[in-house]
C-alpha atoms as a PDB file:
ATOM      1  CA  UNK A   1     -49.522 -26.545  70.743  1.00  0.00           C
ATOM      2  CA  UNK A   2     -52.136 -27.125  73.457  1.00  0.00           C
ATOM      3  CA  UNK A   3     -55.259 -25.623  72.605  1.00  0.00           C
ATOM      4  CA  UNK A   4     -57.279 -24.178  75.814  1.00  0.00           C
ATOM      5  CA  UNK A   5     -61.212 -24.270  74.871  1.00  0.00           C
ATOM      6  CA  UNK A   6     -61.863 -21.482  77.605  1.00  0.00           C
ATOM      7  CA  UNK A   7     -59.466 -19.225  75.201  1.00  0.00           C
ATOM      8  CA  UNK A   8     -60.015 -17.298  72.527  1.00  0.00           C
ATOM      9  CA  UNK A   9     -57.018 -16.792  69.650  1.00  0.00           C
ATOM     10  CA  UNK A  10     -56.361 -14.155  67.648  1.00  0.00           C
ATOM     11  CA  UNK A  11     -55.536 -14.908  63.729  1.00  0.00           C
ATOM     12  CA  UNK A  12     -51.636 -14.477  64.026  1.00  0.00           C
ATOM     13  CA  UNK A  13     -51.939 -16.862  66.559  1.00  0.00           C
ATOM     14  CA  UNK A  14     -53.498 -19.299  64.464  1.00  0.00           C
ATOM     15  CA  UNK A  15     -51.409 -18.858  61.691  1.00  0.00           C
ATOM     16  CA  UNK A  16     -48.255 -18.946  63.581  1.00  0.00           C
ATOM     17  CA  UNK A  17     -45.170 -21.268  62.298  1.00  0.00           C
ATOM     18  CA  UNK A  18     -45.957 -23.121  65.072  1.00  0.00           C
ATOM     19  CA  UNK A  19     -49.779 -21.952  65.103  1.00  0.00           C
ATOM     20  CA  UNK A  20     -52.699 -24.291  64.618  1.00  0.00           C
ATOM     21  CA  UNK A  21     -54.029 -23.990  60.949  1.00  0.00           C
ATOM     22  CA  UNK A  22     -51.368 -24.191  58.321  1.00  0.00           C
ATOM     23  CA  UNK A  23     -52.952 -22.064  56.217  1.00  0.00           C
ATOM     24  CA  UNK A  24     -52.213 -17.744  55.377  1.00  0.00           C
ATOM     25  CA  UNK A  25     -53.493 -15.129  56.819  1.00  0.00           C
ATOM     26  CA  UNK A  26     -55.634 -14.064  53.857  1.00  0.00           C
ATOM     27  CA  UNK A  27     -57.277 -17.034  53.914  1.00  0.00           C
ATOM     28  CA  UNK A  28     -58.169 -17.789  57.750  1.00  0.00           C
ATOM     29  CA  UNK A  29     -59.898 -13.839  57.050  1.00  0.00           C
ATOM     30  CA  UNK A  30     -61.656 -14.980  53.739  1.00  0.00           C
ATOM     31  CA  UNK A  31     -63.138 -18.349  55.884  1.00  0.00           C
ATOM     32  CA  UNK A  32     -64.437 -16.165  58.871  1.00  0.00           C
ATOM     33  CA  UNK A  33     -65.920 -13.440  56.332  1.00  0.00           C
ATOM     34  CA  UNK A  34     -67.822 -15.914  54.742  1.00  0.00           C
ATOM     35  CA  UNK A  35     -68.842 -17.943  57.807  1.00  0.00           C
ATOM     36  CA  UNK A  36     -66.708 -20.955  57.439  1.00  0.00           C
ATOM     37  CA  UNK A  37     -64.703 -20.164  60.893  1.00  0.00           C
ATOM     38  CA  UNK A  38     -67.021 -19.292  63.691  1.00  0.00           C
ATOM     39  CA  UNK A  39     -65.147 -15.477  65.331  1.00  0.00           C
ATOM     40  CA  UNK A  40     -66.424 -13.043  67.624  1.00  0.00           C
ATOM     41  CA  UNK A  41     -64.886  -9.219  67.545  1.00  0.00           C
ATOM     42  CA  UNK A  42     -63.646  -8.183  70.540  1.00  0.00           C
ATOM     43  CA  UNK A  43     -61.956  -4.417  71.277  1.00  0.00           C
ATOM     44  CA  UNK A  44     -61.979  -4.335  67.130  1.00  0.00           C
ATOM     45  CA  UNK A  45     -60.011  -7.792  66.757  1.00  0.00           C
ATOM     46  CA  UNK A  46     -60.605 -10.850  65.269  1.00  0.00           C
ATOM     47  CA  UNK A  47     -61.075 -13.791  67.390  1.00  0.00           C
ATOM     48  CA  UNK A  48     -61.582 -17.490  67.029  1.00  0.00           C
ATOM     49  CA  UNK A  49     -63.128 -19.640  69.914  1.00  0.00           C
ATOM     50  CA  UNK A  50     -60.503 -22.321  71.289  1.00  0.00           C
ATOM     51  CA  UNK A  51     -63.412 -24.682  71.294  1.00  0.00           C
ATOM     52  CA  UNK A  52     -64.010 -24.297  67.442  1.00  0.00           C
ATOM     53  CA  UNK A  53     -59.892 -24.933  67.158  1.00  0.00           C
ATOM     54  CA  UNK A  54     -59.849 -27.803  69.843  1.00  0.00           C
ATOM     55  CA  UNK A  55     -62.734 -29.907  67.530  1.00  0.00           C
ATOM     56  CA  UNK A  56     -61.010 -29.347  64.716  1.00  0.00           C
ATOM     57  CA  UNK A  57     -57.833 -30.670  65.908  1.00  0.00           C
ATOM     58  CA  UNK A  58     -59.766 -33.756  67.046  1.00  0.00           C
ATOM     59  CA  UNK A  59     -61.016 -34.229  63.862  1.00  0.00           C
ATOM     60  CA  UNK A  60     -58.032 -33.835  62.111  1.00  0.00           C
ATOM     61  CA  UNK A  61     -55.921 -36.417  64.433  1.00  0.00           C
ATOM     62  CA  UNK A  62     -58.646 -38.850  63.917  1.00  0.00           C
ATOM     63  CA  UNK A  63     -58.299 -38.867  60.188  1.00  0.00           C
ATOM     64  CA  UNK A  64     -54.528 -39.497  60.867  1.00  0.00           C
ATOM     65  CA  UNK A  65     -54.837 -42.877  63.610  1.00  0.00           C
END
């Protein structure tokens, strides 16, 4: 999945088969209530930054070279 840094993602679209965190729902929600994933609320929905996703998918592929 390309990740666009412009973008912002909702949480079924990070959690997503295919998605970018293999993690649950429950817990991408319990890591942006307590501050752990950076979200804004927009028109009442959860969203993560694409630049937040796009570092952390750097990070990870460097811990995998």
């Amino acid at each position: 999945m390309i990740i666009d840094p412009k973008r912002f993602y909702s949480i079924k679209e990070v959690i997503t088969k295919n998605g970018i965190l293999p993690i649950s729902t429950a817990a991408v929600y319990n890591a942006v209530k307590q501050g752990k994933i950076p979200s804004k609320e927009l028109f009442g929905r959860i969203c993560i930054p694409g630049s937040y996703l796009q570092a952390l998918a750097e990070e990870a592929s460097s811990y995998t070279a």
